[in-house]
Protein backbone atom coordinates (compact mmCIF):
# COMPACT_ATOMS: atom_id res chain seq x y z
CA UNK A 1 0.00 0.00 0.00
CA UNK A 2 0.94 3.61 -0.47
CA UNK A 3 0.57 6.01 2.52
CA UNK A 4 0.38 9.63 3.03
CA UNK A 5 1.28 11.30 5.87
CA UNK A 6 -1.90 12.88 7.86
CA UNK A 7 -3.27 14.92 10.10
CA UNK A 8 -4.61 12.75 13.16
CA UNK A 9 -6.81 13.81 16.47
CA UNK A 10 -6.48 10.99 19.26
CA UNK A 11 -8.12 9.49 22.06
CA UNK A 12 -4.78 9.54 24.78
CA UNK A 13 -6.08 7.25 27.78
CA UNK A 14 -2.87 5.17 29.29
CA UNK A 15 -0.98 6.01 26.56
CA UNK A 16 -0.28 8.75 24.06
CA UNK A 17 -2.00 8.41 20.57
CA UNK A 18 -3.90 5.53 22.07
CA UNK A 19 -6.73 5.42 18.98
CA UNK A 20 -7.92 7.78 16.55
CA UNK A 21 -10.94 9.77 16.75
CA UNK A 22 -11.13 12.17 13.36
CA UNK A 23 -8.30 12.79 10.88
CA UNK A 24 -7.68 14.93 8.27
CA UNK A 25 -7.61 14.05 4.64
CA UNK A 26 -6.97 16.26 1.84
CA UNK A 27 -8.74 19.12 3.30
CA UNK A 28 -11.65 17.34 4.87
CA UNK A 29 -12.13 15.95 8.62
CA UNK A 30 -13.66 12.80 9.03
CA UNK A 31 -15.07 11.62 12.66
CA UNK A 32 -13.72 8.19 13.61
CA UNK A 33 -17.13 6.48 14.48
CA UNK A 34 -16.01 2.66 14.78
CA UNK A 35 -12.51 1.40 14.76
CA UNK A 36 -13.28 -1.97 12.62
CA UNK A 37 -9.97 -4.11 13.59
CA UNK A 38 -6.55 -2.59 15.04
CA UNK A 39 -2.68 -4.63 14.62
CA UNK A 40 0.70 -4.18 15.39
CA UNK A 41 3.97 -4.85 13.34
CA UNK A 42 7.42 -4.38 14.07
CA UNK A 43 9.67 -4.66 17.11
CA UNK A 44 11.51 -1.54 18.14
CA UNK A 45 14.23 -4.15 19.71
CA UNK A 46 14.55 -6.39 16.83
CA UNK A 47 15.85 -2.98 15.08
CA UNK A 48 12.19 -2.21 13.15
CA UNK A 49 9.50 0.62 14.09
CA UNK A 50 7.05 -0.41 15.89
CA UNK A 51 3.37 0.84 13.76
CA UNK A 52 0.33 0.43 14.99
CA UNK A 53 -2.93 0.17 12.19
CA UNK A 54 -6.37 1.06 12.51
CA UNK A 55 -9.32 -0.35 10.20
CA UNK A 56 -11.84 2.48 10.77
CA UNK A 57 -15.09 3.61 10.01
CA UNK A 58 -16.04 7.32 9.80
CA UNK A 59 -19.73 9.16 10.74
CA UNK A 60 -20.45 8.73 6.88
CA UNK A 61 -20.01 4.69 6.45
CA UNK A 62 -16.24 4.92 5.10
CA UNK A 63 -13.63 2.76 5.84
CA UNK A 64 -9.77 3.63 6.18
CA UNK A 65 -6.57 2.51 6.92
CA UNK A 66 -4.46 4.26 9.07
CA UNK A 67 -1.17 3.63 10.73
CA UNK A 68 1.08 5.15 13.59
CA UNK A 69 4.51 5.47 13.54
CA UNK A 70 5.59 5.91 17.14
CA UNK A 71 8.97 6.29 16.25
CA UNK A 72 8.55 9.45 14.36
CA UNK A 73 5.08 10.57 15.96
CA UNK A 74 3.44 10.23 12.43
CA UNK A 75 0.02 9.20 11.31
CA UNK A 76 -0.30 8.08 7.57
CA UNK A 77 -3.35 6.81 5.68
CA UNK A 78 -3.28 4.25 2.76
CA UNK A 79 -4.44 5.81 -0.48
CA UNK A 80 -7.42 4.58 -1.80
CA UNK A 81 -6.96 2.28 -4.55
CA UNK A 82 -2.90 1.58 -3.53
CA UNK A 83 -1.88 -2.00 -4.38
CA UNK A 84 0.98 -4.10 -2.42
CA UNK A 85 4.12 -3.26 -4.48
């Protein structure tokens, strides 16, 4: 998938950037209303960034990917219609 960097509002409960809630995408705000499914990848000690992903669902029925790099404090969403390369 391809990613662009975004614009991301979070829920921060025991942790910072815990879950989304709205985020930004070429100059419209979407409201988080579900978060569908939610995985990890990576292992900061095994040398690769730890990034979190979020399935969501926004207020108007749409579904997104988004992902978290903690490393970097940087939220990125998959562009619609991106293929594995």
């Amino acid at each position: 998938m391809i990613f662009e960097q975004i614009y991301v509002e979070c829920y921060s409960g025991y942790k910072v950037n815990e879950r989304p809630v709205a985020f930004t995408f070429r100059d419209r705000r979407w409201e988080v209303a579900e978060i569908v499914d939610r995985w990890y990848e990576g292992d900061p000690e095994a040398g690769l960034p730890a990034l979190d992903y979020f399935k969501v669902r926004t207020q108007e029925g749409k579904t997104f990917f988004l992902r978290y790099n903690a490393l970097f404090d940087a939220w990125s969403i998959a562009i619609p219609g991106s293929k594995n390369e």
